[in-house]
N, C-alpha and C. Protein backbone atom coordinates (compact mmCIF):
# COMPACT_ATOMS: atom_id res chain seq x y z
N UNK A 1 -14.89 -33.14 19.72
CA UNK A 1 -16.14 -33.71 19.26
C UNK A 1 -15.89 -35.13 18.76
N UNK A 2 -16.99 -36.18 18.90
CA UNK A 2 -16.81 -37.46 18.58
C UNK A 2 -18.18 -37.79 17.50
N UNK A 3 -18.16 -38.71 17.16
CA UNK A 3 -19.10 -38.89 15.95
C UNK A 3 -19.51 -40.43 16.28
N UNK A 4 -21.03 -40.23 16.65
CA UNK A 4 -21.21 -41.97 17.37
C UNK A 4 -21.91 -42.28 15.62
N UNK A 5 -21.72 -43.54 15.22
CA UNK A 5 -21.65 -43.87 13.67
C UNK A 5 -22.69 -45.25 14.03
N UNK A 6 -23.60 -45.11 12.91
CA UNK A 6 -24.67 -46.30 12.94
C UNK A 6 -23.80 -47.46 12.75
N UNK A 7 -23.85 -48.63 13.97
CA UNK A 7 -23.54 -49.65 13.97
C UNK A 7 -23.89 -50.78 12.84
N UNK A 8 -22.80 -51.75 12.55
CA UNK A 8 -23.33 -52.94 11.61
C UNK A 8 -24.34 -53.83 12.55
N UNK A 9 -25.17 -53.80 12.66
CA UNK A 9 -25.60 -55.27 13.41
C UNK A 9 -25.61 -56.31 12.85
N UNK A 10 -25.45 -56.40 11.50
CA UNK A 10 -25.68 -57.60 11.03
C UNK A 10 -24.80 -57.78 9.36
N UNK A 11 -24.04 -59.55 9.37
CA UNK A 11 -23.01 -59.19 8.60
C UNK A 11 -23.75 -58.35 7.24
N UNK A 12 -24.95 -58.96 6.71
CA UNK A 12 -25.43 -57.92 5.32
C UNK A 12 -25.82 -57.04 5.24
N UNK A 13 -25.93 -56.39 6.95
CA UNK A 13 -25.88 -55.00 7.36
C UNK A 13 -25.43 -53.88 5.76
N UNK A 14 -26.65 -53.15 5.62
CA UNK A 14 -26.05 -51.85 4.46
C UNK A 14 -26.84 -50.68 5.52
N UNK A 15 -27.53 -50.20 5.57
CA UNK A 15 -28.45 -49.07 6.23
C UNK A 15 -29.15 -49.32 7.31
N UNK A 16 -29.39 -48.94 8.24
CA UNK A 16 -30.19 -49.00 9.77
C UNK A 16 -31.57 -47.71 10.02
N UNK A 17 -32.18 -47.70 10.19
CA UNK A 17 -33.09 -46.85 10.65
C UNK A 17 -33.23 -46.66 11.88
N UNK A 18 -33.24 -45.40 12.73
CA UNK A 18 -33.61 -44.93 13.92
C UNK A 18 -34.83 -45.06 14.42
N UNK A 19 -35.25 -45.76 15.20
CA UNK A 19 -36.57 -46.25 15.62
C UNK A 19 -36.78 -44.75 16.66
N UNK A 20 -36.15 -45.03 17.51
CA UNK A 20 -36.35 -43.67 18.80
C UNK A 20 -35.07 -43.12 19.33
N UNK A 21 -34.73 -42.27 19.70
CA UNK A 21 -33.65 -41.01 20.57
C UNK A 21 -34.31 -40.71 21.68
N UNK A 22 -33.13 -41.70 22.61
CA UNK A 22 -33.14 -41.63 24.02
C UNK A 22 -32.67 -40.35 25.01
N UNK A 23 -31.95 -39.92 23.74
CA UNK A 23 -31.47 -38.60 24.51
C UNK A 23 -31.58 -37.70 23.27
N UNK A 24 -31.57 -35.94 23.89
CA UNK A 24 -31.89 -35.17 22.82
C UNK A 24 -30.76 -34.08 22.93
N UNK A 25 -30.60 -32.99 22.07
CA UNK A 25 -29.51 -32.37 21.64
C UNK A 25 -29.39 -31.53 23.49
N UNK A 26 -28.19 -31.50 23.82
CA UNK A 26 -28.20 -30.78 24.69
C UNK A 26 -28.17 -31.90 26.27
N UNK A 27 -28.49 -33.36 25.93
CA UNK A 27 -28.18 -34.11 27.20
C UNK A 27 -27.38 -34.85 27.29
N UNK A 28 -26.94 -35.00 28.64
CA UNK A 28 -25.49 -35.40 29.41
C UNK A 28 -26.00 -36.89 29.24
N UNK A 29 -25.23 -37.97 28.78
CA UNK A 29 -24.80 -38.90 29.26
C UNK A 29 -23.93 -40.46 29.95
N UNK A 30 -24.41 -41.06 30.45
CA UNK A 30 -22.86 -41.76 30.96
C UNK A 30 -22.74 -42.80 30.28
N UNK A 31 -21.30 -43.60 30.43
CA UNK A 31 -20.91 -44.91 29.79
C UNK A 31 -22.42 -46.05 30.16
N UNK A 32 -22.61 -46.62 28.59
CA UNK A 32 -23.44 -47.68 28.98
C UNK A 32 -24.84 -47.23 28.82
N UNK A 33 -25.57 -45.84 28.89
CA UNK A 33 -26.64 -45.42 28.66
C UNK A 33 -26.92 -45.71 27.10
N UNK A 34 -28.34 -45.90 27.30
CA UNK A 34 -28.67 -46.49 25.58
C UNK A 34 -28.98 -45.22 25.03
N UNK A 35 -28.49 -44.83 23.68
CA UNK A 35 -28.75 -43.39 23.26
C UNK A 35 -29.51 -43.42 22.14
N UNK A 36 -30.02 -44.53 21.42
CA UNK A 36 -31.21 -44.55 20.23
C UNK A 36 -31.28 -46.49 20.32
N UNK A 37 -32.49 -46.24 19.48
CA UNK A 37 -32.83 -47.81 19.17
C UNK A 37 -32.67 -47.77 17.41
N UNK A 38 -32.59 -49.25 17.53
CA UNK A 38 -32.26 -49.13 15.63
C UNK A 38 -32.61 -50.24 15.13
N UNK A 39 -33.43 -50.06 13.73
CA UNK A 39 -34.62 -51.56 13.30
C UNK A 39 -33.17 -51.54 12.21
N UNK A 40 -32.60 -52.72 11.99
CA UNK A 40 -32.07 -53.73 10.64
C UNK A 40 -32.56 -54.93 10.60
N UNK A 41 -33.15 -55.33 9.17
CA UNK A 41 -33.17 -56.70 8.96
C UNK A 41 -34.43 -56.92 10.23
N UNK A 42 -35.39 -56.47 10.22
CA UNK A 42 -36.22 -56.67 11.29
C UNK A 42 -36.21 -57.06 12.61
N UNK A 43 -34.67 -56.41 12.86
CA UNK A 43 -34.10 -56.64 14.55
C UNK A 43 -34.01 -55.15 14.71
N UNK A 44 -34.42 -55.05 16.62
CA UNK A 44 -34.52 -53.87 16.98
C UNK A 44 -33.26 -54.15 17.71
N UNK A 45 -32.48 -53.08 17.93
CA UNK A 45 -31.16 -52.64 19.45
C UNK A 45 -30.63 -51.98 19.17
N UNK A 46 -30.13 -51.69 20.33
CA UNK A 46 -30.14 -50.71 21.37
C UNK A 46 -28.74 -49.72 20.90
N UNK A 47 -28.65 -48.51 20.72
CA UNK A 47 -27.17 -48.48 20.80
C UNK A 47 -26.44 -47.45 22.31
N UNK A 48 -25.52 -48.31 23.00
CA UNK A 48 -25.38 -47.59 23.83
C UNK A 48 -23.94 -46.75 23.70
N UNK A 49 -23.50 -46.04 24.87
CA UNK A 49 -22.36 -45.03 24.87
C UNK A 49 -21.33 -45.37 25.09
N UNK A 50 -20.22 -45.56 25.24
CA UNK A 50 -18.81 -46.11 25.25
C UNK A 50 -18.23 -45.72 26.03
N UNK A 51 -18.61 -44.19 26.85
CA UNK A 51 -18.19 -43.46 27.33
C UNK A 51 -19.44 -42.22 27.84
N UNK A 52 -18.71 -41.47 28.74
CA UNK A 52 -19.76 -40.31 29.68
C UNK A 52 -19.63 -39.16 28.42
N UNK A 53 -20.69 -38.38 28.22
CA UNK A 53 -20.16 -37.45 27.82
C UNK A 53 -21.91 -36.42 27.71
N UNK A 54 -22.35 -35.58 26.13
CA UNK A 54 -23.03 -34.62 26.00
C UNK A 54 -23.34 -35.00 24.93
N UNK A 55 -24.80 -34.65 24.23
CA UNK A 55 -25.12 -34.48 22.52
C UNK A 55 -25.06 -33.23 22.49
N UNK A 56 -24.37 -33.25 21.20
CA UNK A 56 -24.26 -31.82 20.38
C UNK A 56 -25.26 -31.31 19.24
N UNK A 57 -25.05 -32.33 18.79
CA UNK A 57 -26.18 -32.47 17.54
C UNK A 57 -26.33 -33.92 17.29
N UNK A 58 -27.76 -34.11 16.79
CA UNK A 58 -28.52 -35.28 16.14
C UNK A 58 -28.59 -35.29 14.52
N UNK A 59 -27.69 -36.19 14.10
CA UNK A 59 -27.89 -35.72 12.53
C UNK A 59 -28.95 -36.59 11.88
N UNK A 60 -29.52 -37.73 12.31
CA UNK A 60 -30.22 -38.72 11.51
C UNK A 60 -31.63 -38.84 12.91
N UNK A 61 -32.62 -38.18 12.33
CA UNK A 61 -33.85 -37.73 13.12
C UNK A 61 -34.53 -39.28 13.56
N UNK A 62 -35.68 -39.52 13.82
CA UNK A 62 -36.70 -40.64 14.41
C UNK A 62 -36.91 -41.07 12.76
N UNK A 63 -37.26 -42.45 12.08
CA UNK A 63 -37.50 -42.69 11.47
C UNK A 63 -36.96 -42.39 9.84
N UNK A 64 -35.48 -41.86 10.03
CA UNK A 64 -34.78 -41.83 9.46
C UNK A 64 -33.49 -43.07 8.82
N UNK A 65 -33.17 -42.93 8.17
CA UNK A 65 -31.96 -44.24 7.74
C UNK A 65 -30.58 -43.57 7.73
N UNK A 66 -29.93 -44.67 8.30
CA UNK A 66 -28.17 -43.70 7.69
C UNK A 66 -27.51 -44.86 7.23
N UNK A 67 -26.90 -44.91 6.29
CA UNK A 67 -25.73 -46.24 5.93
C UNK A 67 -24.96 -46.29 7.31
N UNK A 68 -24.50 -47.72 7.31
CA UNK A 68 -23.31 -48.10 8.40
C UNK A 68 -22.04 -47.66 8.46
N UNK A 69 -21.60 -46.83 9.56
CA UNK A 69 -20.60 -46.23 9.74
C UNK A 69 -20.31 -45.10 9.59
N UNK A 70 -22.03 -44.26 9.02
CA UNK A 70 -22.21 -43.12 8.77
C UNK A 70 -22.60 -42.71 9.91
N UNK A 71 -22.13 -41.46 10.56
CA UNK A 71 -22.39 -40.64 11.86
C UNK A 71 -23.68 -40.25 11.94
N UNK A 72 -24.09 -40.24 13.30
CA UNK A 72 -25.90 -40.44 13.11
C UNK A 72 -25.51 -39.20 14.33
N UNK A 73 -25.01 -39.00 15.13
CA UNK A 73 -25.08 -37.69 15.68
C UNK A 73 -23.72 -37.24 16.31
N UNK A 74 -23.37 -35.89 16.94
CA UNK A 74 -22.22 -35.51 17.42
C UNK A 74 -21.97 -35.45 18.57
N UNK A 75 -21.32 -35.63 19.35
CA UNK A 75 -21.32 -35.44 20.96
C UNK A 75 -19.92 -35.35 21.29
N UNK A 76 -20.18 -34.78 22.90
CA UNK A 76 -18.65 -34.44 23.33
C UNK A 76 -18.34 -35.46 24.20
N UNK A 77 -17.47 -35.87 24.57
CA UNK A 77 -16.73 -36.46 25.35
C UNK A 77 -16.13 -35.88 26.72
N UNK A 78 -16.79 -36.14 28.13
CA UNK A 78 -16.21 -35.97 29.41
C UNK A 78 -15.92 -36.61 30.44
């Protein structure tokens, strides 16, 4: 299991909010697919995958916040 972690976008980056989830618990996807959008500092983007793989679980729902570097959902790696 891997832990995709809310990105800094920005250096005074503290917390990010989940605008939308592109993919939902239970879907496959590949390197480069965008897997949520995220409002900081009144900038929206994109976060994409690093790698192919699966969601396992979604821990930080639509319209939710997570601090930076805090795991926003779980997925496997294939």
């Amino acid at each position: 299991m891997v832990e995709i972690v809310m990105p800094r976008l920005g250096l005074n980056m503290e917390k990010g909010t989940i605008i939308k989830w592109h993919v939902k618990e239970g879907d496959s996807f590949r390197k480069d697919d965008v897997l949520c959008e995220v409002e900081s500092e009144k900038a929206i983007s994109d976060v994409t995958a690093d790698f192919d793989g699966k969601v396992i679980r979604i821990l930080v729902k639509e319209n939710e916040e997570a601090e930076v570097i805090k795991p926003i959902a779980e997925v496997e790696q294939q």
